[in-house]
PDB file of N, CA and C in Angstrom:
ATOM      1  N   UNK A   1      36.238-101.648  -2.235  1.00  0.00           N
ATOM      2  CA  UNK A   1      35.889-102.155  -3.562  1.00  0.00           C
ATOM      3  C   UNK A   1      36.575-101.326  -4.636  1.00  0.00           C
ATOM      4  N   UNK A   2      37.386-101.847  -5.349  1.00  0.00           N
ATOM      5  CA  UNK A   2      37.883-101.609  -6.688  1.00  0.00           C
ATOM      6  C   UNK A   2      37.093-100.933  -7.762  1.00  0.00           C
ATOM      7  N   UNK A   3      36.878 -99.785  -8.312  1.00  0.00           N
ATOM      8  CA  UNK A   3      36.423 -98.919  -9.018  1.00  0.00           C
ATOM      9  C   UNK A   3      37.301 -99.158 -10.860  1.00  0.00           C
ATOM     10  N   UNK A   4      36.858-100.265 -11.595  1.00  0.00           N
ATOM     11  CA  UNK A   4      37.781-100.399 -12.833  1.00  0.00           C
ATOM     12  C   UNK A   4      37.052 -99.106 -13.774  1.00  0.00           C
ATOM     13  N   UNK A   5      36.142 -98.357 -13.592  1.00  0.00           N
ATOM     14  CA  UNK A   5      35.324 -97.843 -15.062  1.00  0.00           C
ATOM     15  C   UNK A   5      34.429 -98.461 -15.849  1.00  0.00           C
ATOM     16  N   UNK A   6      34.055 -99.794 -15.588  1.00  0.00           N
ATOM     17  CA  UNK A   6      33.009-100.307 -16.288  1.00  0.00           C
ATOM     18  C   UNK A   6      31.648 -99.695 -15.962  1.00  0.00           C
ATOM     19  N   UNK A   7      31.370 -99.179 -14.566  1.00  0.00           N
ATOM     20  CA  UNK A   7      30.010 -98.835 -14.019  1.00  0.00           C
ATOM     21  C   UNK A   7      29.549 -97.377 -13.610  1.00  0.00           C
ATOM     22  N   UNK A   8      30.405 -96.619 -14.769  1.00  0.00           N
ATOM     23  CA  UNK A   8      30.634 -95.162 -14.521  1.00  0.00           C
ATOM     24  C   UNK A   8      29.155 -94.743 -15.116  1.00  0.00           C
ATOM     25  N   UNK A   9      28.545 -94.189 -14.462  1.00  0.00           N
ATOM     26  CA  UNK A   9      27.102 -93.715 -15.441  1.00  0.00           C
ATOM     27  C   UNK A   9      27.713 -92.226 -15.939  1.00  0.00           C
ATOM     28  N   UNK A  10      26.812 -91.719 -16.726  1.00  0.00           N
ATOM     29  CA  UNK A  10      26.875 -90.643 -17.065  1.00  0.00           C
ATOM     30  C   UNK A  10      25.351 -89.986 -18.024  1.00  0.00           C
ATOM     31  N   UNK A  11      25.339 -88.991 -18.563  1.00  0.00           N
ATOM     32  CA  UNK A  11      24.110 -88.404 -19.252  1.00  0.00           C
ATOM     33  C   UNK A  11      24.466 -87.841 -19.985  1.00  0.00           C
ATOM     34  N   UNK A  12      23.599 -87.243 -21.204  1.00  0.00           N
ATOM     35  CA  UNK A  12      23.697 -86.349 -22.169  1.00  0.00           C
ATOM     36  C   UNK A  12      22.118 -85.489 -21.630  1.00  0.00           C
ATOM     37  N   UNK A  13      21.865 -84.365 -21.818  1.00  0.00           N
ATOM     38  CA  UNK A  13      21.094 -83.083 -21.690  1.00  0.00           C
ATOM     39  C   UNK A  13      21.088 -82.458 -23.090  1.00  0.00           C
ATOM     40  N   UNK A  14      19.484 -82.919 -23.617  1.00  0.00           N
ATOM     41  CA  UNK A  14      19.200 -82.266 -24.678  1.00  0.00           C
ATOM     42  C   UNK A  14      18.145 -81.558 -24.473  1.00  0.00           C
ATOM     43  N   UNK A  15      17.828 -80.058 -25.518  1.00  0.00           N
ATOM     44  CA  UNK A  15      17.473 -78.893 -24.737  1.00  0.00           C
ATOM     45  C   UNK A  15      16.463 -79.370 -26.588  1.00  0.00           C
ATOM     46  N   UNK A  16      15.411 -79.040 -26.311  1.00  0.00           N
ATOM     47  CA  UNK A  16      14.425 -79.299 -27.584  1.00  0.00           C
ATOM     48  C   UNK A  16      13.134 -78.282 -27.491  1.00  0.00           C
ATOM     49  N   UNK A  17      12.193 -78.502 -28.678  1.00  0.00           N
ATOM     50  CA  UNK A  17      11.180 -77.074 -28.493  1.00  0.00           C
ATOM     51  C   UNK A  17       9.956 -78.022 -29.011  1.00  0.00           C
ATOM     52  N   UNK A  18       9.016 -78.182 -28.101  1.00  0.00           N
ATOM     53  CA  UNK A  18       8.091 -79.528 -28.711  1.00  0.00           C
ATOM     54  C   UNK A  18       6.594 -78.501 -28.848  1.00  0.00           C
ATOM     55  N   UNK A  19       6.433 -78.485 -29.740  1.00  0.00           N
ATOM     56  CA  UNK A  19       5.146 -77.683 -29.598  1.00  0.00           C
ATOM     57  C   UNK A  19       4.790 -76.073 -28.751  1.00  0.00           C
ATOM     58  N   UNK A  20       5.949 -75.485 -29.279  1.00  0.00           N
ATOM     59  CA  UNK A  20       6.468 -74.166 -28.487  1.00  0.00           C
ATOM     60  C   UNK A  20       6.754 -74.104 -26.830  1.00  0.00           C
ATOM     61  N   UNK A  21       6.893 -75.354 -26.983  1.00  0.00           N
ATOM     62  CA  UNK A  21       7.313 -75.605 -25.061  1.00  0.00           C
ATOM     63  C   UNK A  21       8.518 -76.122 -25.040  1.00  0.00           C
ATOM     64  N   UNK A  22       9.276 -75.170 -23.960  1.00  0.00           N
ATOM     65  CA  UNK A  22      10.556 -75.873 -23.828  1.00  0.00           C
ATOM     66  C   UNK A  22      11.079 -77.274 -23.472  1.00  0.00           C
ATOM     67  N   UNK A  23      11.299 -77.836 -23.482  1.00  0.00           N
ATOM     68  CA  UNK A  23      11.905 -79.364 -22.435  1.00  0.00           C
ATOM     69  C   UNK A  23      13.239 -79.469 -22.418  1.00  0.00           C
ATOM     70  N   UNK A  24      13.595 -80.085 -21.402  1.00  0.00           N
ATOM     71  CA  UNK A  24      15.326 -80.264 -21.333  1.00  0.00           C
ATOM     72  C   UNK A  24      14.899 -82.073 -20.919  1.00  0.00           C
ATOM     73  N   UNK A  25      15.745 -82.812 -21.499  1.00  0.00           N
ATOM     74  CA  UNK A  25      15.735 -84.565 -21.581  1.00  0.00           C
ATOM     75  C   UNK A  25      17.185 -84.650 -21.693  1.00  0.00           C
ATOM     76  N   UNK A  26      16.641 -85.180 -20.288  1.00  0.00           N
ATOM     77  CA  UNK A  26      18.480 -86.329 -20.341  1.00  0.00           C
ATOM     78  C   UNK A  26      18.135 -87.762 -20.402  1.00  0.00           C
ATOM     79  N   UNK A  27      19.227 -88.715 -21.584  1.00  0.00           N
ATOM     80  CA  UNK A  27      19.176 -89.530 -21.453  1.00  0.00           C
ATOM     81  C   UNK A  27      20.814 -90.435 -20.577  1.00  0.00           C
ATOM     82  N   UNK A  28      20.081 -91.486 -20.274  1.00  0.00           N
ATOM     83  CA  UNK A  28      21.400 -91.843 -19.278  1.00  0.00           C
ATOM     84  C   UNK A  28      21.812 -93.069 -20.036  1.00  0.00           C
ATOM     85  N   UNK A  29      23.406 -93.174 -19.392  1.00  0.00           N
ATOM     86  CA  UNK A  29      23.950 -94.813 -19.587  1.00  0.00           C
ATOM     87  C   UNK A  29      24.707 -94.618 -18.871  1.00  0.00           C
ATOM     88  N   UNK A  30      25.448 -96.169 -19.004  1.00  0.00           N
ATOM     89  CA  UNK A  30      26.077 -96.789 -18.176  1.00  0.00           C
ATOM     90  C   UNK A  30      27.171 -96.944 -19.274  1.00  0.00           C
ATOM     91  N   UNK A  31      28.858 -97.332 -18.693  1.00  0.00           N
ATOM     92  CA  UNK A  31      29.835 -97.385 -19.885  1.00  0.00           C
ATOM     93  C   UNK A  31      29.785 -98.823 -20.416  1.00  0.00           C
ATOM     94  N   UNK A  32      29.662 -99.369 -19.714  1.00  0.00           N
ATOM     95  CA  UNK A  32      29.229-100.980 -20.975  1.00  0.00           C
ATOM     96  C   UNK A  32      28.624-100.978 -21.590  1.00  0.00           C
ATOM     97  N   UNK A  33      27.508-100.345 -21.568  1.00  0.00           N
ATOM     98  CA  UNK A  33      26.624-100.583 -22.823  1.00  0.00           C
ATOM     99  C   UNK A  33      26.604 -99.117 -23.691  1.00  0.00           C
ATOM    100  N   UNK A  34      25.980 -99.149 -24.916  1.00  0.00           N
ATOM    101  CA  UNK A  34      26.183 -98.110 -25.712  1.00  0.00           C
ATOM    102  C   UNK A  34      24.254 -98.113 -25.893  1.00  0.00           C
ATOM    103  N   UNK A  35      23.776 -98.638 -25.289  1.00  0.00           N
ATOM    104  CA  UNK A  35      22.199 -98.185 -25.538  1.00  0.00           C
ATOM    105  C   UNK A  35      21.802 -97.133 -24.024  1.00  0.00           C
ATOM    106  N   UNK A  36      20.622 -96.301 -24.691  1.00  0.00           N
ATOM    107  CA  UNK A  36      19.957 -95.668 -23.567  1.00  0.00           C
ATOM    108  C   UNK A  36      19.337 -96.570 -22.338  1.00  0.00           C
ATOM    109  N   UNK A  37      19.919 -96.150 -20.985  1.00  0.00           N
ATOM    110  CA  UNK A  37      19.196 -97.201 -19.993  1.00  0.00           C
ATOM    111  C   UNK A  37      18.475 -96.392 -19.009  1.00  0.00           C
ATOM    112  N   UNK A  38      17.963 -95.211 -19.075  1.00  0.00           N
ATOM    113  CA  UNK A  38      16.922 -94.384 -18.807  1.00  0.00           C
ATOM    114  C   UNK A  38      16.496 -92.902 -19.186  1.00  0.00           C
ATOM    115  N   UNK A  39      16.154 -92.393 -18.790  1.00  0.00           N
ATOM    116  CA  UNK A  39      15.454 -90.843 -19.440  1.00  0.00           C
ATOM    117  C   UNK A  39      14.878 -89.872 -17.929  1.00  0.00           C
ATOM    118  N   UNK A  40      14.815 -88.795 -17.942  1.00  0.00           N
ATOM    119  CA  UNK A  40      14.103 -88.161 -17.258  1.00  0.00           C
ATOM    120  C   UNK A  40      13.700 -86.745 -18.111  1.00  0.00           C
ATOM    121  N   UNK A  41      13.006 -86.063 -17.740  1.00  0.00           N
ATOM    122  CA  UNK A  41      12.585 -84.858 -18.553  1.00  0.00           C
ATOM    123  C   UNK A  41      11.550 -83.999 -17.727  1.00  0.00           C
ATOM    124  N   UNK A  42      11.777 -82.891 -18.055  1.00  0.00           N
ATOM    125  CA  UNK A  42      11.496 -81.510 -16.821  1.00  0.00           C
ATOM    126  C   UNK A  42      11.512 -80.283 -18.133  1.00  0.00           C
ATOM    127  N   UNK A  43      10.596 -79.120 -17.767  1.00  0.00           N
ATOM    128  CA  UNK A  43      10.489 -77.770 -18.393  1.00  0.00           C
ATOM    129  C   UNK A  43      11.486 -77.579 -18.018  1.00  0.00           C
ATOM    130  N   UNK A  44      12.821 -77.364 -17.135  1.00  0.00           N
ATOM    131  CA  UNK A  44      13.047 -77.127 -16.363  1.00  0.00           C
ATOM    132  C   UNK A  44      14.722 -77.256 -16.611  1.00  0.00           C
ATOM    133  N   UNK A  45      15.924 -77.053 -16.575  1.00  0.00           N
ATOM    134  CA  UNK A  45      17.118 -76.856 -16.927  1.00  0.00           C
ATOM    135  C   UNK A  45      17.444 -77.539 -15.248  1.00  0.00           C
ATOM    136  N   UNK A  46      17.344 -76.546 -14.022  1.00  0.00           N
ATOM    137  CA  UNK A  46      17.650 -77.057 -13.055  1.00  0.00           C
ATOM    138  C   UNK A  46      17.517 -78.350 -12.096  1.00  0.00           C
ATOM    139  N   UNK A  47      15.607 -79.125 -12.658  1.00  0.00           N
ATOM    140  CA  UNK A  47      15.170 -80.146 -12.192  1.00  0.00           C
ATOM    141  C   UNK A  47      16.237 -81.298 -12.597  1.00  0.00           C
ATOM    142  N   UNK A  48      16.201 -80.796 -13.894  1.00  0.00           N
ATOM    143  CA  UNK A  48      16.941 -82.078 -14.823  1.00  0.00           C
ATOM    144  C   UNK A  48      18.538 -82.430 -14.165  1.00  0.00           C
ATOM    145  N   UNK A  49      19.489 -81.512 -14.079  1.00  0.00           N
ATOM    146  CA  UNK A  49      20.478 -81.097 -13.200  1.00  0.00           C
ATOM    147  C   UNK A  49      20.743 -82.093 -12.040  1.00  0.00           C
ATOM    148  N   UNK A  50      19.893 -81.434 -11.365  1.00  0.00           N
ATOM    149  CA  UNK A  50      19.360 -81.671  -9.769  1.00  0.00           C
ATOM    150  C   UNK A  50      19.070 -83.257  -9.672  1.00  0.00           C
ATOM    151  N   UNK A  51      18.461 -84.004 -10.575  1.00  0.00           N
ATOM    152  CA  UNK A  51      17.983 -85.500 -11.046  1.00  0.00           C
ATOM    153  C   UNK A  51      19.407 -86.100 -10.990  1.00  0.00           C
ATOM    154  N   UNK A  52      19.910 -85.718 -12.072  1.00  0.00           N
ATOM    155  CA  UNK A  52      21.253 -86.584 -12.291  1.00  0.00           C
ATOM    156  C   UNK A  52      22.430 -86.149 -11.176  1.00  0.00           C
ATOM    157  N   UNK A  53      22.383 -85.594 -10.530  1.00  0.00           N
ATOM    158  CA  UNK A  53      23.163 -85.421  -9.541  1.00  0.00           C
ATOM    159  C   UNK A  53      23.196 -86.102  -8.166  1.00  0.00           C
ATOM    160  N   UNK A  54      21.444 -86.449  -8.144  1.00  0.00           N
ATOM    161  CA  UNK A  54      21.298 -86.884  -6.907  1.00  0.00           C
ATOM    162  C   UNK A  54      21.604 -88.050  -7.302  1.00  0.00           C
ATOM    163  N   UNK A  55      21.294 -88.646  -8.475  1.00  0.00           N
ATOM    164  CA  UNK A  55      21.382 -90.189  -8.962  1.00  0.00           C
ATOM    165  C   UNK A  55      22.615 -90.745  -9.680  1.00  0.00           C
ATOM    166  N   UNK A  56      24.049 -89.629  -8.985  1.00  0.00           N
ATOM    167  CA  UNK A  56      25.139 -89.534  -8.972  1.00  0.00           C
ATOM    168  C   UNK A  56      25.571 -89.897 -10.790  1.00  0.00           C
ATOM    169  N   UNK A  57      25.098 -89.614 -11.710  1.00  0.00           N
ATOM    170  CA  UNK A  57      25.373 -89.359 -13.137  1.00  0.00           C
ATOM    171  C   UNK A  57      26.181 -88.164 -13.464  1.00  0.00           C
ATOM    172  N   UNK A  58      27.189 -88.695 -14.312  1.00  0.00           N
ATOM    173  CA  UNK A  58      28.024 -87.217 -15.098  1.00  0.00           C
ATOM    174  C   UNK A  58      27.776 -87.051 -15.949  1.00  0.00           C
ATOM    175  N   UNK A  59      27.279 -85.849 -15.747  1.00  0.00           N
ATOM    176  CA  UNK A  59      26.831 -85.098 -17.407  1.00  0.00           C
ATOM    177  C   UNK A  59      27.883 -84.910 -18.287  1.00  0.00           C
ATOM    178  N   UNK A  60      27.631 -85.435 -19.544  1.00  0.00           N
ATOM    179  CA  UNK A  60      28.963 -85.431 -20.250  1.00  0.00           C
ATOM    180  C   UNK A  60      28.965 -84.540 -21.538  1.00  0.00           C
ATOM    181  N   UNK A  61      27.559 -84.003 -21.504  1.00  0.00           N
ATOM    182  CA  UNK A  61      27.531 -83.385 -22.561  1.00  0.00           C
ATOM    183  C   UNK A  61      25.889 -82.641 -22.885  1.00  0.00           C
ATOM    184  N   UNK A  62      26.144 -81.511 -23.392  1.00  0.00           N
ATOM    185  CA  UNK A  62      24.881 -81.048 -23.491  1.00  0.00           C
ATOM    186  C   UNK A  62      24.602 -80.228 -24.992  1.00  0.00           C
ATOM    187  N   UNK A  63      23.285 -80.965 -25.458  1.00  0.00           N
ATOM    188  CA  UNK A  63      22.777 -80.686 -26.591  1.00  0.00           C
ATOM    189  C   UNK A  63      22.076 -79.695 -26.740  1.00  0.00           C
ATOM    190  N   UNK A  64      22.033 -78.154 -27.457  1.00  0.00           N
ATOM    191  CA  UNK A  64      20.594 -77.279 -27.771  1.00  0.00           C
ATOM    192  C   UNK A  64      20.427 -77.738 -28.883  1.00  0.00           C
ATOM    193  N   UNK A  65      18.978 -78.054 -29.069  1.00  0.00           N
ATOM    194  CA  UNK A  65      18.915 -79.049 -30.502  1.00  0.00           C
ATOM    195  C   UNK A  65      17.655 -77.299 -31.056  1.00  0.00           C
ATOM    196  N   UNK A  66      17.458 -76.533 -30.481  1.00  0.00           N
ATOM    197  CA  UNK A  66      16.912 -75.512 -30.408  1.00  0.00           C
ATOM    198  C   UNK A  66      17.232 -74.388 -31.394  1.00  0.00           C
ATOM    199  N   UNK A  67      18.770 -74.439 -31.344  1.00  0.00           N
ATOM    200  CA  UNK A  67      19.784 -73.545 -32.109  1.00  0.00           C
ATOM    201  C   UNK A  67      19.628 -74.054 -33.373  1.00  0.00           C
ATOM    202  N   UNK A  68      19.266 -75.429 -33.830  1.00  0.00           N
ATOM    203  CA  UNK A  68      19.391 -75.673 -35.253  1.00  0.00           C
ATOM    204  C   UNK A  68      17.969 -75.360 -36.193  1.00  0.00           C
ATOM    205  N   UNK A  69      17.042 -74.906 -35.447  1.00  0.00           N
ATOM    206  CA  UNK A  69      16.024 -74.434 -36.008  1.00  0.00           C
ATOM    207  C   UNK A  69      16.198 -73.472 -37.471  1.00  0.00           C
ATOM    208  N   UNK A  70      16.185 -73.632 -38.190  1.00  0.00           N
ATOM    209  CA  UNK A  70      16.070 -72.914 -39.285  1.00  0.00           C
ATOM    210  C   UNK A  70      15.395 -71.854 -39.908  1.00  0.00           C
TER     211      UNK A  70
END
């Protein structure tokens, strides 16, 4: 089967501080579409990782939204 790039998933990993608790949230897509087509979320840097890997996603990018705290 022919692999064109339409069905490439991938994730973004954003690192956030919700009520003095850490979370790391990845949201996922797919390259056709430009909306979110799932989520997972873990205390956890490695769970989150470990998720999208098994569920063969490329992380394409990772957010500390942590650092912009003021």
């Amino acid at each position: 089967m022919e692999k064109d790039g339409s069905m490439i998933k991938y994730a973004e990993i954003y690192k956030i501080k919700i009520e003095n608790e850490i979370r790391y949230i990845a949201k996922m897509y797919v390259t056709y579409r430009d909306e979110m087509i799932d989520s997972f979320s873990s205390n956890y840097l490695e769970k989150v990782v470990e998720y999208l890997i098994s569920e063969e996603y490329v992380i394409s990018n990772y957010f500390d939204m942590t650092e912009m705290e003021g």
